[in-house]
C-alpha atoms as a PDB file:
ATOM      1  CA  UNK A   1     -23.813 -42.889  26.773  1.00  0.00           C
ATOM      2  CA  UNK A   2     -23.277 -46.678  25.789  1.00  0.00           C
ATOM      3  CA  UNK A   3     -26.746 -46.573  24.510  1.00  0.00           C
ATOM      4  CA  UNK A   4     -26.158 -43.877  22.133  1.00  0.00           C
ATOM      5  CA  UNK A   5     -23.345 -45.160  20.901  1.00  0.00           C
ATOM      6  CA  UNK A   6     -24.523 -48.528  20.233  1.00  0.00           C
ATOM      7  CA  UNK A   7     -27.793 -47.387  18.663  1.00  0.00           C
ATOM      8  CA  UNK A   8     -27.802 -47.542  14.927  1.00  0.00           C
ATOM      9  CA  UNK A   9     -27.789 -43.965  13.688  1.00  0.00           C
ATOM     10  CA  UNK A  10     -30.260 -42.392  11.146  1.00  0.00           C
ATOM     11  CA  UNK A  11     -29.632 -41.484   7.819  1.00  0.00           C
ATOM     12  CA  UNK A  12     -29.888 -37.742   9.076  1.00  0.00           C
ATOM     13  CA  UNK A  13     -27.120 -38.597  11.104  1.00  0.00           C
ATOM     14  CA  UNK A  14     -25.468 -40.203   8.303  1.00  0.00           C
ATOM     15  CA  UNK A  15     -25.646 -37.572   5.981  1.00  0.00           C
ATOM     16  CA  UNK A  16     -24.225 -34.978   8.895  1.00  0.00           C
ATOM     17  CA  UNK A  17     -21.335 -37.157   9.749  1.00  0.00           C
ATOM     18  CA  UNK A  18     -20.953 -37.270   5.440  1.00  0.00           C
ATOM     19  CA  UNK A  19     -21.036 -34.003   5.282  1.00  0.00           C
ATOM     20  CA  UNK A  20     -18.706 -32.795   8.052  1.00  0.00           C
ATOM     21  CA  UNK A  21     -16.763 -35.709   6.216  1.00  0.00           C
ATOM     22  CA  UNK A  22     -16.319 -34.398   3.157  1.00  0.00           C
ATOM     23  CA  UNK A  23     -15.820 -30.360   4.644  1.00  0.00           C
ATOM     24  CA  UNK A  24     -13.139 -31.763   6.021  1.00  0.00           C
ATOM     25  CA  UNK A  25     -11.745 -33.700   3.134  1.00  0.00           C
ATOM     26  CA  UNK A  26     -11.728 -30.539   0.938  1.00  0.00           C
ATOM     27  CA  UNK A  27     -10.378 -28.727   3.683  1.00  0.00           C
ATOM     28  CA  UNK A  28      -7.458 -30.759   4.020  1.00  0.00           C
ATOM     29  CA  UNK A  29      -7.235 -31.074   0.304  1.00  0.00           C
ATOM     30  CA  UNK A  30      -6.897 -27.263   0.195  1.00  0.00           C
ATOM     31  CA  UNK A  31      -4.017 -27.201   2.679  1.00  0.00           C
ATOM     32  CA  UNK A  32      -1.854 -29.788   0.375  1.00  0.00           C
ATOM     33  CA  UNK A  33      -3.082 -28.032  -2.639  1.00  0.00           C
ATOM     34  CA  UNK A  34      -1.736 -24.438  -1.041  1.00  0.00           C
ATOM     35  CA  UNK A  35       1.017 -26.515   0.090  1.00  0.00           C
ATOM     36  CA  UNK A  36       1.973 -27.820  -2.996  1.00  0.00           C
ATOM     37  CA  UNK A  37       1.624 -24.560  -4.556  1.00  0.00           C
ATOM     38  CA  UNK A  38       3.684 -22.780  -1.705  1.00  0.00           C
ATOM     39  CA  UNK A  39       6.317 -25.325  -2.378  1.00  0.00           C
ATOM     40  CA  UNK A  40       6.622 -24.806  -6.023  1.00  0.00           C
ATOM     41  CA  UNK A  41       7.099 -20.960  -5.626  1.00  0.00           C
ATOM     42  CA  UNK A  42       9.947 -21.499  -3.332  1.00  0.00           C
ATOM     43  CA  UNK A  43      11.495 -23.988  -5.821  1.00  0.00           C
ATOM     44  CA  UNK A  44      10.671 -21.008  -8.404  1.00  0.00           C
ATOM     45  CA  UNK A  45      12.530 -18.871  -6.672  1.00  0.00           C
ATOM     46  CA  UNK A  46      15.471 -20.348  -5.148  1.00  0.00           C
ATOM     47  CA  UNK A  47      15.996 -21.714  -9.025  1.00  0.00           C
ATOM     48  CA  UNK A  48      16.324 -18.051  -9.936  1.00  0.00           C
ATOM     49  CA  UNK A  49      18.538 -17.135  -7.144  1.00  0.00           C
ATOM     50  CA  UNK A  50      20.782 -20.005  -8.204  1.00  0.00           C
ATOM     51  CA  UNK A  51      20.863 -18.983 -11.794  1.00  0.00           C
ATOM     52  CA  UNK A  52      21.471 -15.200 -10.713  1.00  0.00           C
ATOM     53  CA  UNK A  53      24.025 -16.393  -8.356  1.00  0.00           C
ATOM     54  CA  UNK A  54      25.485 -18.867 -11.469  1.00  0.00           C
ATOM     55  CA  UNK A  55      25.702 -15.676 -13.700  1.00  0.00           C
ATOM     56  CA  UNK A  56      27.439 -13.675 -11.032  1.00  0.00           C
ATOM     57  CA  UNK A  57      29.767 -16.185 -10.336  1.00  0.00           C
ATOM     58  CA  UNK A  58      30.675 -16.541 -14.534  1.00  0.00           C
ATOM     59  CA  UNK A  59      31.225 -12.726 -15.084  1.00  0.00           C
ATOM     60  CA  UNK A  60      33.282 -12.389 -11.660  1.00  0.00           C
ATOM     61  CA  UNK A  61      35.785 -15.014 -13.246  1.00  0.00           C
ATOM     62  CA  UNK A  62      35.639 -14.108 -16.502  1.00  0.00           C
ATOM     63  CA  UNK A  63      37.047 -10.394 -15.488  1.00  0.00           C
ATOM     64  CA  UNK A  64      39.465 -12.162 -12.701  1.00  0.00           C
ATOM     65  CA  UNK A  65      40.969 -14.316 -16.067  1.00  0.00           C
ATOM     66  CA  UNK A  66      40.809 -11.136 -18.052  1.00  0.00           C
ATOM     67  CA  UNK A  67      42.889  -9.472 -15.670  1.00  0.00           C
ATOM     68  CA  UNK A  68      45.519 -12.316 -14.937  1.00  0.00           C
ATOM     69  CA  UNK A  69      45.631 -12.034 -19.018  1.00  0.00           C
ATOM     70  CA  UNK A  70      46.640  -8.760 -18.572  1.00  0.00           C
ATOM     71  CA  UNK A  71      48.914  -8.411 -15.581  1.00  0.00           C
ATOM     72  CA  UNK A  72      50.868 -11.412 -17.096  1.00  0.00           C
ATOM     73  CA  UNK A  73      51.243  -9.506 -19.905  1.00  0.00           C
ATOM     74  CA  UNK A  74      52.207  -6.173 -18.317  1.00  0.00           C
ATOM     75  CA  UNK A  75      54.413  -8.460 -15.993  1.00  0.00           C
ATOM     76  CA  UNK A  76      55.855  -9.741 -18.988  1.00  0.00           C
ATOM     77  CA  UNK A  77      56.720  -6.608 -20.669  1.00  0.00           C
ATOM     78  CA  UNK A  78      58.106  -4.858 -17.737  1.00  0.00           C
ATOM     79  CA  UNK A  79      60.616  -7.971 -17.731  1.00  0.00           C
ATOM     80  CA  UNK A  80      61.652  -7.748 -20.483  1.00  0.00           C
ATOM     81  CA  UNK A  81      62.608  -4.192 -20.293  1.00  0.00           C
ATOM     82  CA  UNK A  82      64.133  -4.766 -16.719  1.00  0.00           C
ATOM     83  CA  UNK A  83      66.680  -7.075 -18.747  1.00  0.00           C
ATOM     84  CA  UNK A  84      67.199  -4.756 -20.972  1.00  0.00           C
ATOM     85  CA  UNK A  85      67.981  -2.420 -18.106  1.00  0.00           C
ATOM     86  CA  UNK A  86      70.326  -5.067 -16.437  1.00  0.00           C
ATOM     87  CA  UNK A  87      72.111  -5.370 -19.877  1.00  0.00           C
ATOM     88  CA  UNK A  88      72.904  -1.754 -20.048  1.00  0.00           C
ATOM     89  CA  UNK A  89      73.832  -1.997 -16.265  1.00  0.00           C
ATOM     90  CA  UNK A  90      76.619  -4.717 -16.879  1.00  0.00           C
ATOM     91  CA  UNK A  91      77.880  -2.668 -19.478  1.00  0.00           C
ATOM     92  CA  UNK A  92      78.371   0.873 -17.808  1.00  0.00           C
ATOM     93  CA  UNK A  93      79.989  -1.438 -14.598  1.00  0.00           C
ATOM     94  CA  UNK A  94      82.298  -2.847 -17.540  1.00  0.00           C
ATOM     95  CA  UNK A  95      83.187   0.834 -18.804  1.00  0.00           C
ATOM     96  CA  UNK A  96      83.676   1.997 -15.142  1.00  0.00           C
ATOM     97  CA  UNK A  97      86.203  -0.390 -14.359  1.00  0.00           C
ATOM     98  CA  UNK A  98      88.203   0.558 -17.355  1.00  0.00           C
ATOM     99  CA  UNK A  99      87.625   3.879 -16.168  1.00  0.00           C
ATOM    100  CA  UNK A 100      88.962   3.303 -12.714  1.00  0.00           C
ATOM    101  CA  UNK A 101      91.930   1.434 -14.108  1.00  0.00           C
ATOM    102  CA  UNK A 102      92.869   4.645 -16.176  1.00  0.00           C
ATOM    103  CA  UNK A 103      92.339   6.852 -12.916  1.00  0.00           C
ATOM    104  CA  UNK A 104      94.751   4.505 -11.337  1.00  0.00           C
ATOM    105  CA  UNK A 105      97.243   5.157 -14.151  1.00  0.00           C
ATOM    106  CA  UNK A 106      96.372   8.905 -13.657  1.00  0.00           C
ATOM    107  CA  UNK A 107      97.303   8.818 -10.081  1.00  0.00           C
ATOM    108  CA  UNK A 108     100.551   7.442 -10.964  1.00  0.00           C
ATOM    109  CA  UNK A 109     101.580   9.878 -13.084  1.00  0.00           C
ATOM    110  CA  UNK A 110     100.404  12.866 -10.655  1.00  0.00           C
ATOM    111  CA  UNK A 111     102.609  11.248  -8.182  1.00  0.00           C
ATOM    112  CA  UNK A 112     105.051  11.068 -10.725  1.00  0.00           C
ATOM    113  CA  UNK A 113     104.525  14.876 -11.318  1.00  0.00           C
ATOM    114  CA  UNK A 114     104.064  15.561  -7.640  1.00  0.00           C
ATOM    115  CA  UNK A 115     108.267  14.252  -6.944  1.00  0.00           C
ATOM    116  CA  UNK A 116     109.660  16.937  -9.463  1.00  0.00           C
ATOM    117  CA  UNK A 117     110.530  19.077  -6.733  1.00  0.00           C
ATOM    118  CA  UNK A 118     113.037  16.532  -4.301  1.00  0.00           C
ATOM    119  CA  UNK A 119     114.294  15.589  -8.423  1.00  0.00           C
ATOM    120  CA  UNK A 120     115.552  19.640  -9.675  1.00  0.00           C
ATOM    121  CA  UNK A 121     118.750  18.315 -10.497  1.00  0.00           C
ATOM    122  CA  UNK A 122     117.590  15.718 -12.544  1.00  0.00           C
ATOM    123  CA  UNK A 123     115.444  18.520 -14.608  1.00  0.00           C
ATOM    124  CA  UNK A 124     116.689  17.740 -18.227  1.00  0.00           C
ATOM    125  CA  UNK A 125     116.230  14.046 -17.948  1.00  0.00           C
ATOM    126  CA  UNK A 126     112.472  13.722 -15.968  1.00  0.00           C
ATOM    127  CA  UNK A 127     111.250  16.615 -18.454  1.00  0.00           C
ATOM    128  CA  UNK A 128     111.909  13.897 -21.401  1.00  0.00           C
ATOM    129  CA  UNK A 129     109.560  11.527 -18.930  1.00  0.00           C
ATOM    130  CA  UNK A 130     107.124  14.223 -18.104  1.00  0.00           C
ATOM    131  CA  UNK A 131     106.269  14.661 -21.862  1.00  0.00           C
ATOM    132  CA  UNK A 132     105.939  10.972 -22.459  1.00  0.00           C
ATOM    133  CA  UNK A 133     103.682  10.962 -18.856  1.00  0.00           C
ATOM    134  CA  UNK A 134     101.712  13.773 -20.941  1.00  0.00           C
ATOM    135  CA  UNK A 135     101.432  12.092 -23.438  1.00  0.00           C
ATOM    136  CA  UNK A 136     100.158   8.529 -22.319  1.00  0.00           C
ATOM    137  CA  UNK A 137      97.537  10.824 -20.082  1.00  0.00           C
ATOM    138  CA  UNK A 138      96.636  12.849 -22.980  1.00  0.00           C
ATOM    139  CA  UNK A 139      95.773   9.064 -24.874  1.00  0.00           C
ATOM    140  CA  UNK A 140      94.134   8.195 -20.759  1.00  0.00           C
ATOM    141  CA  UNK A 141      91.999  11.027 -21.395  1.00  0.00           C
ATOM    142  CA  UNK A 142      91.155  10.603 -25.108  1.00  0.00           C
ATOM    143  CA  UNK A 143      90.136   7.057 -23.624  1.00  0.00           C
ATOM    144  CA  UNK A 144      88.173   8.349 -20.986  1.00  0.00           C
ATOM    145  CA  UNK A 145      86.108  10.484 -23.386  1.00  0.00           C
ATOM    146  CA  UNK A 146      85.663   7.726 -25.460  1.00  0.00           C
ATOM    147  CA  UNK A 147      84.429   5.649 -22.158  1.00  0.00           C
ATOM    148  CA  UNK A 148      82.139   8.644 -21.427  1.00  0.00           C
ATOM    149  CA  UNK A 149      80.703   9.042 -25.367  1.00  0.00           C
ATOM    150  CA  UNK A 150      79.545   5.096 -24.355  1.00  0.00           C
ATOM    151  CA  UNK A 151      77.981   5.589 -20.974  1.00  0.00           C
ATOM    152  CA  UNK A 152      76.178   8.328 -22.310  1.00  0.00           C
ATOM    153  CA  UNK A 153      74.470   6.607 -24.948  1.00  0.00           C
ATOM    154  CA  UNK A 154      73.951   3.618 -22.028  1.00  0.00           C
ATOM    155  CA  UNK A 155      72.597   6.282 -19.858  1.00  0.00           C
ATOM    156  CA  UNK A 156      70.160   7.463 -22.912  1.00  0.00           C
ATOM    157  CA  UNK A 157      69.280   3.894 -23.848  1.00  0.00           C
ATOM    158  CA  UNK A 158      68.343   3.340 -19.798  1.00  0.00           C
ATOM    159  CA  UNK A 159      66.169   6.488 -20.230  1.00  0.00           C
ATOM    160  CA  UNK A 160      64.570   5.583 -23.445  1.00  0.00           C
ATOM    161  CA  UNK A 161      64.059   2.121 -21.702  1.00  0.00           C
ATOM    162  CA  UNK A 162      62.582   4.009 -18.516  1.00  0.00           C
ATOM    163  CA  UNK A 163      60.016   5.641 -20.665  1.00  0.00           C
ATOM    164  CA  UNK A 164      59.068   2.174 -22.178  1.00  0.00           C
ATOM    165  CA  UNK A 165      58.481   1.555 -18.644  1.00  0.00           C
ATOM    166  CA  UNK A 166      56.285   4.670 -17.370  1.00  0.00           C
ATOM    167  CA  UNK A 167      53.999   3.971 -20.903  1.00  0.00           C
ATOM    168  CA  UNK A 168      53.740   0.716 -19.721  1.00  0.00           C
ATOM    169  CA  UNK A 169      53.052   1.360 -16.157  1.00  0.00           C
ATOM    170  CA  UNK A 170      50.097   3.662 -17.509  1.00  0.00           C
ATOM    171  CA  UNK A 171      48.662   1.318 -19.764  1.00  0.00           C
ATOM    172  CA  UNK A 172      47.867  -0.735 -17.402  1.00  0.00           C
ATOM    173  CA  UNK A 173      46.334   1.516 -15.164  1.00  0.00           C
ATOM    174  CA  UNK A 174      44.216   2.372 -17.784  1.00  0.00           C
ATOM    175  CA  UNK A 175      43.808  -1.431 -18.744  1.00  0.00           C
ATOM    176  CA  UNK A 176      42.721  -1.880 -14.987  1.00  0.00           C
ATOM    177  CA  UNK A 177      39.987   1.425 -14.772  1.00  0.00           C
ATOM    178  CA  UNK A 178      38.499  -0.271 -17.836  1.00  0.00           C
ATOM    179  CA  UNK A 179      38.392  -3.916 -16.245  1.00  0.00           C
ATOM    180  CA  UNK A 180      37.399  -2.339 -12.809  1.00  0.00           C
ATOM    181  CA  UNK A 181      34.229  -0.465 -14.568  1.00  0.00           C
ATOM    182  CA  UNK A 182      31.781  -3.448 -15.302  1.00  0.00           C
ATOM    183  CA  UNK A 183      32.450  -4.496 -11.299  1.00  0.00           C
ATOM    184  CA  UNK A 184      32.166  -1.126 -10.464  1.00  0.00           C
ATOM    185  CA  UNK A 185      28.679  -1.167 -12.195  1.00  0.00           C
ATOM    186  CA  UNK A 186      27.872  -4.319 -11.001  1.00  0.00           C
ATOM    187  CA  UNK A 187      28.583  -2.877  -7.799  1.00  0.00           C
ATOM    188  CA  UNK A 188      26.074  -0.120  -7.872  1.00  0.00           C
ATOM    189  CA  UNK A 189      23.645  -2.601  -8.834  1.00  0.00           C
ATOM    190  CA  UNK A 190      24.302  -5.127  -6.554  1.00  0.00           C
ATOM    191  CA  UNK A 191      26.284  -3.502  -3.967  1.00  0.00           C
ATOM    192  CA  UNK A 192      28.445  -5.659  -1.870  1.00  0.00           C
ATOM    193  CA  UNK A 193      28.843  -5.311   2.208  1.00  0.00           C
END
């Protein structure tokens, strides 16, 4: 064994230890090469899927600020028409009270009317009051109708502003079908677990 190794070897033996030398210097140049080539088709790739992913990403906040836009503005309008509401409120509370202040005054006379039976002997004189008690509830009632003429037009202005209210409502459920359709698309494309 020492002797062969310490021999000089022979060119023969030379050129098969070149040889098997150089097989395996291309070899392992291959792997890198398939290596390197393997590496830049997974840097190919997972630059696409970050791209993709980039693009999803855009379009899913574009439509989630498109539809802030237009909630806010829906929002918005349904406030405003909510205060309008309120206003009309205030004002038919404001009308009711007057209206409960003539019922009071009502009552009073009824009670007034109600004592004409322990007062027969004063018939002549309470008849003079009972015409003047007619006549302030005749004006009570003139005033009540008056009162009523009002909250009815408050009552029609809170339906007109109801309506405002329902067209709004369906506008933006229509607004959100047509915001919901590209995601619903996207969806069916891409679809989501």
């Amino acid at each position: 064994m020492a002797e062969e190794t310490s021999r000089p070897k022979t060119a023969v033996e030379h050129a098969i230890l070149q040889q098997q030398f150089r097989r395996a210097l291309s070899s392992f140049e291959g792997i890198i090469l398939s290596q390197i080539d393997l590496k830049n088709r997974l840097s190919t790739r997972l630059n696409y899927s970050v791209q993709v992913g980039t693009f999803i990403l855009v379009a899913i906040s574009i439509s989630i600020g498109v539809l802030l836009f237009t909630l806010t503005s829906q929002v918005s309008r349904i406030a405003s028409v909510v205060d309008g509401m309120n206003a009309h409120f205030v004002s038919v509370a404001g009308q009711m009270s007057t209206i409960s202040l003539h019922m009071t005054a009502i009552e009073k006379r009824v009670a007034l009317l109600e004592e004409m039976d322990a007062r027969t002997s004063l018939m002549d004189a309470e008849m003079t009051n009972i015409l003047a008690d007619m006549s302030q509830m005749h004006n009570n009632v003139g005033a009540i109708d008056g009162y009523l003429g009002i909250i009815r037009t408050h009552v029609g202005n809170i339906s007109v502003n109801m309506d405002l209210m329902n067209l709004e409502v369906q506008n933006m459920s229509v607004d959100m079908s047509k915001i919901s359709r590209p995601m619903r698309s996207m969806n069916k494309m891409i679809p989501f677990p």
